[in-house]
C-alpha atoms as a PDB file:
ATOM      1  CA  UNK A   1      47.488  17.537  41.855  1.00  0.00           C
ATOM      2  CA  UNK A   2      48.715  19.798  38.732  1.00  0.00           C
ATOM      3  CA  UNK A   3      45.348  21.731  38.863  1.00  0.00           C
ATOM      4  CA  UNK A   4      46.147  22.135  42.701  1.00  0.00           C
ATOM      5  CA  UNK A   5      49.465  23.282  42.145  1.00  0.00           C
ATOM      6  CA  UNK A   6      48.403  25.866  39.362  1.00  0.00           C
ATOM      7  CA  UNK A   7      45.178  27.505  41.440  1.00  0.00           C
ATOM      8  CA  UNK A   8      48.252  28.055  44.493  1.00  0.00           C
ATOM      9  CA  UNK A   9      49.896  29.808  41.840  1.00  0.00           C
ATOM     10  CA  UNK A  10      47.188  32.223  41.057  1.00  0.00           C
ATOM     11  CA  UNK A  11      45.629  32.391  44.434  1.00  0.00           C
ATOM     12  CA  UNK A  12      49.183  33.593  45.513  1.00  0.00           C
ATOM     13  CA  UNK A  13      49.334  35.733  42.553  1.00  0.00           C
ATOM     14  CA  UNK A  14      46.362  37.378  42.878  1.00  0.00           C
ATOM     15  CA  UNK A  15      46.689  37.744  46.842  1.00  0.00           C
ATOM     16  CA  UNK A  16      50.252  39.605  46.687  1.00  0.00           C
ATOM     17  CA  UNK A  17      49.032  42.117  43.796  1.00  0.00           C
ATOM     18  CA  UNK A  18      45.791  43.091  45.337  1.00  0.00           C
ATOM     19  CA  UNK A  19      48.133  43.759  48.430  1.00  0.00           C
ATOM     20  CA  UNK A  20      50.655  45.391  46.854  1.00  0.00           C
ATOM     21  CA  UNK A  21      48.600  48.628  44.928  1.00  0.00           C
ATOM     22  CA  UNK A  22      45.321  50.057  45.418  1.00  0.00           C
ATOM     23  CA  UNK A  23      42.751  50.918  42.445  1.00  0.00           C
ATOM     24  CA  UNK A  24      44.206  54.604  42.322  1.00  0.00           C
ATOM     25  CA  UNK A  25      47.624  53.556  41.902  1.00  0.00           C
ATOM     26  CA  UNK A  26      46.950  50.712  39.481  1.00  0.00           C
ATOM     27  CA  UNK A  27      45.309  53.571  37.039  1.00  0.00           C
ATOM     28  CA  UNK A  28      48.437  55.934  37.805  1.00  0.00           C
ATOM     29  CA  UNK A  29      50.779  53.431  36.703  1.00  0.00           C
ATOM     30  CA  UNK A  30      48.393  52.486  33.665  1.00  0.00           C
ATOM     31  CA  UNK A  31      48.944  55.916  32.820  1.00  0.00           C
ATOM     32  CA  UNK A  32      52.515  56.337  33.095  1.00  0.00           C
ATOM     33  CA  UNK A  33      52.703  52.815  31.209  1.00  0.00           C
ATOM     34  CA  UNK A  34      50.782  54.384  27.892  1.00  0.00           C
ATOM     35  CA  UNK A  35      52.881  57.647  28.260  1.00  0.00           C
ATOM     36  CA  UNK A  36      56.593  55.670  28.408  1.00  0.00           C
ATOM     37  CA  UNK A  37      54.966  53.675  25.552  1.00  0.00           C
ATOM     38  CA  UNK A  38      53.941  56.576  22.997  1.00  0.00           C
ATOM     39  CA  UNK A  39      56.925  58.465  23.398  1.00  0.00           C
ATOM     40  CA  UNK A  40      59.240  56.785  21.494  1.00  0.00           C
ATOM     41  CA  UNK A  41      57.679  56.662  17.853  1.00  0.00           C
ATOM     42  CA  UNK A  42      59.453  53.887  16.488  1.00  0.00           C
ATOM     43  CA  UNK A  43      58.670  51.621  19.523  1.00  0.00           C
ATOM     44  CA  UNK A  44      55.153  52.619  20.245  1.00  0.00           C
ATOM     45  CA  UNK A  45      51.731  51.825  18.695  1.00  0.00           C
ATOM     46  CA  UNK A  46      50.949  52.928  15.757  1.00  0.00           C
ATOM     47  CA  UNK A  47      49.034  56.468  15.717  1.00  0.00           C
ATOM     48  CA  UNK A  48      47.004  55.249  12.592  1.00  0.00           C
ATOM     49  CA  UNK A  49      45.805  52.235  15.237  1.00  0.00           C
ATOM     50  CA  UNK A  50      45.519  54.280  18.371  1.00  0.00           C
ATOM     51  CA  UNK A  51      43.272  56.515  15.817  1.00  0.00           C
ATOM     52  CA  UNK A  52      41.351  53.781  15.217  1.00  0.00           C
ATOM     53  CA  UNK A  53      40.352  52.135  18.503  1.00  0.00           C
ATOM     54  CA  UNK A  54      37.388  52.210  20.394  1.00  0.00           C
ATOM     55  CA  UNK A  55      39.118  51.662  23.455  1.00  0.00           C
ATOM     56  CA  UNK A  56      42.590  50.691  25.701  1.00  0.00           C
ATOM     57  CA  UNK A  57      42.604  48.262  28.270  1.00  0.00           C
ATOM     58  CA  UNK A  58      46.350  49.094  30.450  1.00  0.00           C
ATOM     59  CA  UNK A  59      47.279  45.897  32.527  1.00  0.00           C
ATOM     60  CA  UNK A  60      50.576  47.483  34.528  1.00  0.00           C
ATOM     61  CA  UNK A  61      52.927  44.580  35.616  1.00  0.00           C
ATOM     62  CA  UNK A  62      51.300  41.573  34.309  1.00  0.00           C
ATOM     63  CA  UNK A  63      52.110  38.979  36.323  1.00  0.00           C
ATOM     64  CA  UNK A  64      53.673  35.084  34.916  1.00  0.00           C
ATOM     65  CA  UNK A  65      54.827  32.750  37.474  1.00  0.00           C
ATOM     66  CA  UNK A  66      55.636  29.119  37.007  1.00  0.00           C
ATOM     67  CA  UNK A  67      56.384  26.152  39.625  1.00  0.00           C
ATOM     68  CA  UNK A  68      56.132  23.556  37.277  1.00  0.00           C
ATOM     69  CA  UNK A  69      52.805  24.487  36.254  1.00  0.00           C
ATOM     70  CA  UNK A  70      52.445  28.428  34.902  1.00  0.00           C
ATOM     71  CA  UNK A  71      49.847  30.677  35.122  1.00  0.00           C
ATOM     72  CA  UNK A  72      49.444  34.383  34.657  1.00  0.00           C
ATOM     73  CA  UNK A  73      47.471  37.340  35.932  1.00  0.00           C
ATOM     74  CA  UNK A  74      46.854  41.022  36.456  1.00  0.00           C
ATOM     75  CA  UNK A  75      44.933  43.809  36.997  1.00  0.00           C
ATOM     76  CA  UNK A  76      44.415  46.885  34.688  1.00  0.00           C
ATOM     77  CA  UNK A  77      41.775  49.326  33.448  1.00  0.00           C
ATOM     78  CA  UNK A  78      39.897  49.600  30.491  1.00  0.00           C
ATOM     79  CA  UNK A  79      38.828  53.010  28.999  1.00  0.00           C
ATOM     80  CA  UNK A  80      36.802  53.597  26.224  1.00  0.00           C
ATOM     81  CA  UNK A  81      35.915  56.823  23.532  1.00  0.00           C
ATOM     82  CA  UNK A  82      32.388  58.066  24.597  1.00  0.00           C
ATOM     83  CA  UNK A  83      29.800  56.721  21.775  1.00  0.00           C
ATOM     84  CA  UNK A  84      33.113  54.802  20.028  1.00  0.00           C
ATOM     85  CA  UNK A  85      34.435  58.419  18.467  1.00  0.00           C
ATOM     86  CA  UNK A  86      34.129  60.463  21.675  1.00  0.00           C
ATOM     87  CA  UNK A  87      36.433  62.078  24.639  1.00  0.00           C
ATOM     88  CA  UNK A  88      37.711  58.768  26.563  1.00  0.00           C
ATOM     89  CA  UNK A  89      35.388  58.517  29.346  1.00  0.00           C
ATOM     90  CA  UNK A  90      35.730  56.545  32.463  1.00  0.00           C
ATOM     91  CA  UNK A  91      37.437  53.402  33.260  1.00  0.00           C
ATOM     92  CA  UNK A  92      36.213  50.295  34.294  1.00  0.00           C
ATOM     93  CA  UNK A  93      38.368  47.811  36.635  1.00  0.00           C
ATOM     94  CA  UNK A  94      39.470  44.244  34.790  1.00  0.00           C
ATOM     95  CA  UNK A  95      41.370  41.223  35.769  1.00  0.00           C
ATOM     96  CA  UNK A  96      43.243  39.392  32.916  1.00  0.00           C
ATOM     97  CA  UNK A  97      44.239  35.820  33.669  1.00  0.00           C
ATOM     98  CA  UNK A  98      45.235  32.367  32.301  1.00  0.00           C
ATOM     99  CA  UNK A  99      47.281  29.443  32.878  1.00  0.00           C
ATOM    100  CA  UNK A 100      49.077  27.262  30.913  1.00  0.00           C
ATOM    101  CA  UNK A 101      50.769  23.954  31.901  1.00  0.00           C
ATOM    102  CA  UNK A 102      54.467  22.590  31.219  1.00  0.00           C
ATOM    103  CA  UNK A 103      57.650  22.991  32.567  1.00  0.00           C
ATOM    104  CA  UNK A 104      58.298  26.271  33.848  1.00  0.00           C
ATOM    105  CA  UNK A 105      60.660  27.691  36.734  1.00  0.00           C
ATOM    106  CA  UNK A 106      60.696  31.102  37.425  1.00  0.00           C
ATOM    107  CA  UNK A 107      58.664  33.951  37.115  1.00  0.00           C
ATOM    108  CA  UNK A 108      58.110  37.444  34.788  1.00  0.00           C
ATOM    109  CA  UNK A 109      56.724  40.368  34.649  1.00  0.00           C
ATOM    110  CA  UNK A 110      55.489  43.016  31.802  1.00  0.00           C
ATOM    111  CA  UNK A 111      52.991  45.792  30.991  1.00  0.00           C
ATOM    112  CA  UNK A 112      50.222  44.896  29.019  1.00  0.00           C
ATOM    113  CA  UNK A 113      48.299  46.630  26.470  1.00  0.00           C
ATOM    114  CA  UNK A 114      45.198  45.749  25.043  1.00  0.00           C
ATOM    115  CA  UNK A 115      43.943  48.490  22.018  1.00  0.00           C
ATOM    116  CA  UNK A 116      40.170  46.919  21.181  1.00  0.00           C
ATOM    117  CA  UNK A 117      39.459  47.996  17.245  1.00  0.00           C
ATOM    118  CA  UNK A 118      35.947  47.991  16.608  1.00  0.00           C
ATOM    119  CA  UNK A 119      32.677  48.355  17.986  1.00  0.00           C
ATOM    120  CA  UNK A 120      32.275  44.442  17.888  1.00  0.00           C
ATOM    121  CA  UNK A 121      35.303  44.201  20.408  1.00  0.00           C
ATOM    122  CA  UNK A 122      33.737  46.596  22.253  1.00  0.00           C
ATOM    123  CA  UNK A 123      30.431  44.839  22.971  1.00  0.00           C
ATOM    124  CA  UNK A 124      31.849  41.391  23.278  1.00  0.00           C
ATOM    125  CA  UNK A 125      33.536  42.716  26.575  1.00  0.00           C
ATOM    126  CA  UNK A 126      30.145  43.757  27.578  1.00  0.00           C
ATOM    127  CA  UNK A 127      29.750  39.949  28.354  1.00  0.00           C
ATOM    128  CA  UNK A 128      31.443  39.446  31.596  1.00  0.00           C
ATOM    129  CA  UNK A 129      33.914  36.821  30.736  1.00  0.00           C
ATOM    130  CA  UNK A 130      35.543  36.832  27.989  1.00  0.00           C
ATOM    131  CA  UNK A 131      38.275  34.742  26.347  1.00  0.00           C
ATOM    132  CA  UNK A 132      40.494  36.120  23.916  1.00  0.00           C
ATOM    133  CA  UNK A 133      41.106  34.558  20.712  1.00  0.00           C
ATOM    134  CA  UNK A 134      38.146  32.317  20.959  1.00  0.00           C
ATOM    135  CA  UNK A 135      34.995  35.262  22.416  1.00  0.00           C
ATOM    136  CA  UNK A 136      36.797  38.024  20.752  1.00  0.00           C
ATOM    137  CA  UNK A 137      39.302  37.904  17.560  1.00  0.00           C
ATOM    138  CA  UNK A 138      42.683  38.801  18.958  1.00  0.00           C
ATOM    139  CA  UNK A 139      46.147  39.354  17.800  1.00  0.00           C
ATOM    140  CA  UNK A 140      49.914  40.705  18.333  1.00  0.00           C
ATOM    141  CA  UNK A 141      49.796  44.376  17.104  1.00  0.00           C
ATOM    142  CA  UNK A 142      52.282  45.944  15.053  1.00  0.00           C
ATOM    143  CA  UNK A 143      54.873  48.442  16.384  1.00  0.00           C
ATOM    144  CA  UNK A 144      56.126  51.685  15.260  1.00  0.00           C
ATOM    145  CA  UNK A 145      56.009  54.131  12.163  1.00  0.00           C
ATOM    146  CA  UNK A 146      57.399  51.629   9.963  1.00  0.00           C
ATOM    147  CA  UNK A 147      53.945  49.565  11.069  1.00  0.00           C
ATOM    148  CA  UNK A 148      51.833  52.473   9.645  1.00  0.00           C
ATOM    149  CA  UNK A 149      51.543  50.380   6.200  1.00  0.00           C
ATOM    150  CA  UNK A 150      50.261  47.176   7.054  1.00  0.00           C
ATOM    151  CA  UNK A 151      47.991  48.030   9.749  1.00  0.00           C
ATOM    152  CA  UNK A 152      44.869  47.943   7.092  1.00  0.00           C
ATOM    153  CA  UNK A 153      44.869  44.562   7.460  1.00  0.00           C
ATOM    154  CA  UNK A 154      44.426  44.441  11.397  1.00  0.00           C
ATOM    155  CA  UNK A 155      41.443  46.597  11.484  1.00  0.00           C
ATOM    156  CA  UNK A 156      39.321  43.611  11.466  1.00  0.00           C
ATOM    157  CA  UNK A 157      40.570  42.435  14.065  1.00  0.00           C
ATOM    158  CA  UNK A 158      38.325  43.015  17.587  1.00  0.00           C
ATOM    159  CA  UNK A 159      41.743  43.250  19.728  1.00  0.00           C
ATOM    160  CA  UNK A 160      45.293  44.026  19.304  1.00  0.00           C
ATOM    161  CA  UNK A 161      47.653  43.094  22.346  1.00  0.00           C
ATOM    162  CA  UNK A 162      51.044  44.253  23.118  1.00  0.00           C
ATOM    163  CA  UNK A 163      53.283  43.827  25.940  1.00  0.00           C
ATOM    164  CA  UNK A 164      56.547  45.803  27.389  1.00  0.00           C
ATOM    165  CA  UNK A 165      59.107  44.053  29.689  1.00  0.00           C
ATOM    166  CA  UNK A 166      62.496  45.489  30.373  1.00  0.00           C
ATOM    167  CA  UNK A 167      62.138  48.608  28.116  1.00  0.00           C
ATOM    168  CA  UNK A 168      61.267  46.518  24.948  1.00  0.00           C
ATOM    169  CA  UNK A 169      57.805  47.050  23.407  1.00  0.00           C
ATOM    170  CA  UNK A 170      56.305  44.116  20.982  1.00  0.00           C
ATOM    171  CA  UNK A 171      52.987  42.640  20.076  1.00  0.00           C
ATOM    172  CA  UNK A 172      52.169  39.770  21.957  1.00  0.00           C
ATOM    173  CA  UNK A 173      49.445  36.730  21.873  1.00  0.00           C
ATOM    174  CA  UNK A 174      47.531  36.657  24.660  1.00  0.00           C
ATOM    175  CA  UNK A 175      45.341  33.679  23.091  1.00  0.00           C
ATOM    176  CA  UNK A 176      43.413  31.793  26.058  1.00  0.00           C
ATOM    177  CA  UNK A 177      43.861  34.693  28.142  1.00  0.00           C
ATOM    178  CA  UNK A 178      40.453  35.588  30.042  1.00  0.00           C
ATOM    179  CA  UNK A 179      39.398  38.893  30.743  1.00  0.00           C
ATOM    180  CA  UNK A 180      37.042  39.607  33.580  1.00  0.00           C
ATOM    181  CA  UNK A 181      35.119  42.511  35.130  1.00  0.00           C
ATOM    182  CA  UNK A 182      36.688  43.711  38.775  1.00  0.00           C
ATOM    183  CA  UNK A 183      33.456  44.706  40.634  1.00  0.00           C
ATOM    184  CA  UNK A 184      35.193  45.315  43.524  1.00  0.00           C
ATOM    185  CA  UNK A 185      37.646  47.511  41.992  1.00  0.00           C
ATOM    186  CA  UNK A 186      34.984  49.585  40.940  1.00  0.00           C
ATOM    187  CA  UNK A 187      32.808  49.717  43.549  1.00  0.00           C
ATOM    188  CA  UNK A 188      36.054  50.832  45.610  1.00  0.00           C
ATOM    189  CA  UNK A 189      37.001  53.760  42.907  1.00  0.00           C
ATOM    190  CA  UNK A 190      33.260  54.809  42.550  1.00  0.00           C
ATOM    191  CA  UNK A 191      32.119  54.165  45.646  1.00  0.00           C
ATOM    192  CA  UNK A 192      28.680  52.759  44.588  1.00  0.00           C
ATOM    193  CA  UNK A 193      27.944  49.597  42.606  1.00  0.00           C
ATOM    194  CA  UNK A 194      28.314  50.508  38.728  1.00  0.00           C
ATOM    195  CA  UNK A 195      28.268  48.034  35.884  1.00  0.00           C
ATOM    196  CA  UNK A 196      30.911  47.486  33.000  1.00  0.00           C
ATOM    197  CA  UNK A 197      27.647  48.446  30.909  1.00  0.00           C
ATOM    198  CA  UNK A 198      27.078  51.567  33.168  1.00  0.00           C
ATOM    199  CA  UNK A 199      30.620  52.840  33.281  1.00  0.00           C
ATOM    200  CA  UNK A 200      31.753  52.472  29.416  1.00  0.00           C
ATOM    201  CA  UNK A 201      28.302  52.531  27.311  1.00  0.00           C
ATOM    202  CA  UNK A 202      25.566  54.450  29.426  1.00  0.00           C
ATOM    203  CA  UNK A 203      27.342  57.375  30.558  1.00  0.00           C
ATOM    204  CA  UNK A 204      26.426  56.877  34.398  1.00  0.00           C
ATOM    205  CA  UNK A 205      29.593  58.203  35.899  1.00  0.00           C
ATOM    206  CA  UNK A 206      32.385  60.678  35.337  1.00  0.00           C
ATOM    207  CA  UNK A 207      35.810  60.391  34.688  1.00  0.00           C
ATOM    208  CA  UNK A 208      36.918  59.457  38.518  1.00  0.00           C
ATOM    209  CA  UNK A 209      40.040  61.764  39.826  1.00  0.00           C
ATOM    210  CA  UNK A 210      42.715  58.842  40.073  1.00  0.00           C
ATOM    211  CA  UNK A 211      41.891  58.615  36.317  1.00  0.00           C
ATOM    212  CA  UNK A 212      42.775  61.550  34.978  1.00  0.00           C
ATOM    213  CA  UNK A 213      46.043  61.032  34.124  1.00  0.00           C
ATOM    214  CA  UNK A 214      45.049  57.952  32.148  1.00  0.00           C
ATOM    215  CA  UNK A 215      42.783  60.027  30.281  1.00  0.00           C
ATOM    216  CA  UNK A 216      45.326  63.068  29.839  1.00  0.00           C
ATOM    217  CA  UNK A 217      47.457  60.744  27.933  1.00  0.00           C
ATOM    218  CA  UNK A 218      45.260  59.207  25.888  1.00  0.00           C
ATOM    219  CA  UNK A 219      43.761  62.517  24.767  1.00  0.00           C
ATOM    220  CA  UNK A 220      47.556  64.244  24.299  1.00  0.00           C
ATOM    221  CA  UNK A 221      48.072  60.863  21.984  1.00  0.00           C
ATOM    222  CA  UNK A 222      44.710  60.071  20.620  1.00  0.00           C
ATOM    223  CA  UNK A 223      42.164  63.239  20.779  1.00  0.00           C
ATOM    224  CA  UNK A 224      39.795  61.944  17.713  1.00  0.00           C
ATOM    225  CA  UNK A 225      39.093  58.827  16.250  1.00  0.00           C
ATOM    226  CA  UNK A 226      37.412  55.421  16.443  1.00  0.00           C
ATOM    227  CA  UNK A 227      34.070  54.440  15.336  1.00  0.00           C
ATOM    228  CA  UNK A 228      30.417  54.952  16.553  1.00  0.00           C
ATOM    229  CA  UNK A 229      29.166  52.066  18.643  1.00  0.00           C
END
């Protein structure tokens, strides 16, 4: 019955976002997410990190309800740095979900961030589905200028998550969360069938008009950086 309850939760979840935005409007919001992020210094990520990454996965409003039994789940975009060290190229449509069971009543939401480190984080999202913390190394990122010191010792790290709720910006585990390709998101923004594969490693589309902005702010933020694939 528990396992009943929680699919409900998501089902319902999933139904009233998909409703609620289109692909376009998701990527405008990831980019106005990023841009409210990076413009306060001492609450943002870390330039030597954002220098760093391979790619950004934006999940606007991140959805957590909880009858009961909680679950989670949202829909964002991941961009990546053409070749790693690149111009950020196109984006690619994700879902990121969980669910976790105990007594919960009520209900959240926040923006979340995902900044993926390395070439090895890159390619393990190349797999489909992937679960954080156990598929790829995850962990709470570090926040602001005063971070800039310790972030050596993250860069081994596949992917650093953050999250934003109410104004406030912090790292945040997202351990057991699962990350999955939106193929119908991405057929809808490209209007063809395109792979994860296709859109972030092999060059086989352009950077789509709705993303733009996205892109815009990650350049202003992050021109250079990263690491070859």
């Amino acid at each position: 019955m528990r396992y009943l309850l929680a699919g409900l939760l998501l089902t319902g979840l999933v139904t009233s976002a998909a409703v609620a935005e289109t692909t376009a409007q998701r990527l405008k919001r990831a980019a106005e997410v990023v841009s409210a992020i990076m413009k306060a210094p001492d609450q943002s990520i870390p330039k030597g990190i954002l220098d760093t990454a391979v790619c950004v996965a934006v999940v606007p409003g991140y959805l957590k309800g909880a009858f009961v039994f909680g679950g989670s789940i949202g829909k964002g975009a991941l961009v990546c740095r053409r070749g790693g060290t690149g111009p950020w190229g196109p984006p690619a449509m994700f879902t990121l979900g969980g669910g976790s069971f105990g007594l919960q009543i009520g209900g959240s939401s926040s923006d979340v961030v995902l900044v993926v480190m390395n070439a090895d984080g890159a390619r393990t999202l190349l797999r489909g589905k992937v679960k954080l913390g156990a598929d790829a190394a995850a962990a709470a990122g570090p926040v602001g200028r005063r971070a800039e010191a310790s972030t050596g010792a993250l860069m081994h790290t596949e992917i650093l998550s953050y999250s934003r709720s109410r104004g406030v910006f912090a790292g945040l585990s997202l351990s057991g969360a699962v990350i999955k390709p939106d193929e119908k998101a991405d057929r809808q923004l490209y209007g063809r069938r395109v792979t994860t594969q296709d859109i972030l490693f092999k060059n086989a589309v352009g950077v789509p008009a709705p993303a733009r902005p996205l892109d815009a702010v990650l350049t202003k933020y992050s021109p250079h950086g990263g690491q070859k694939f």
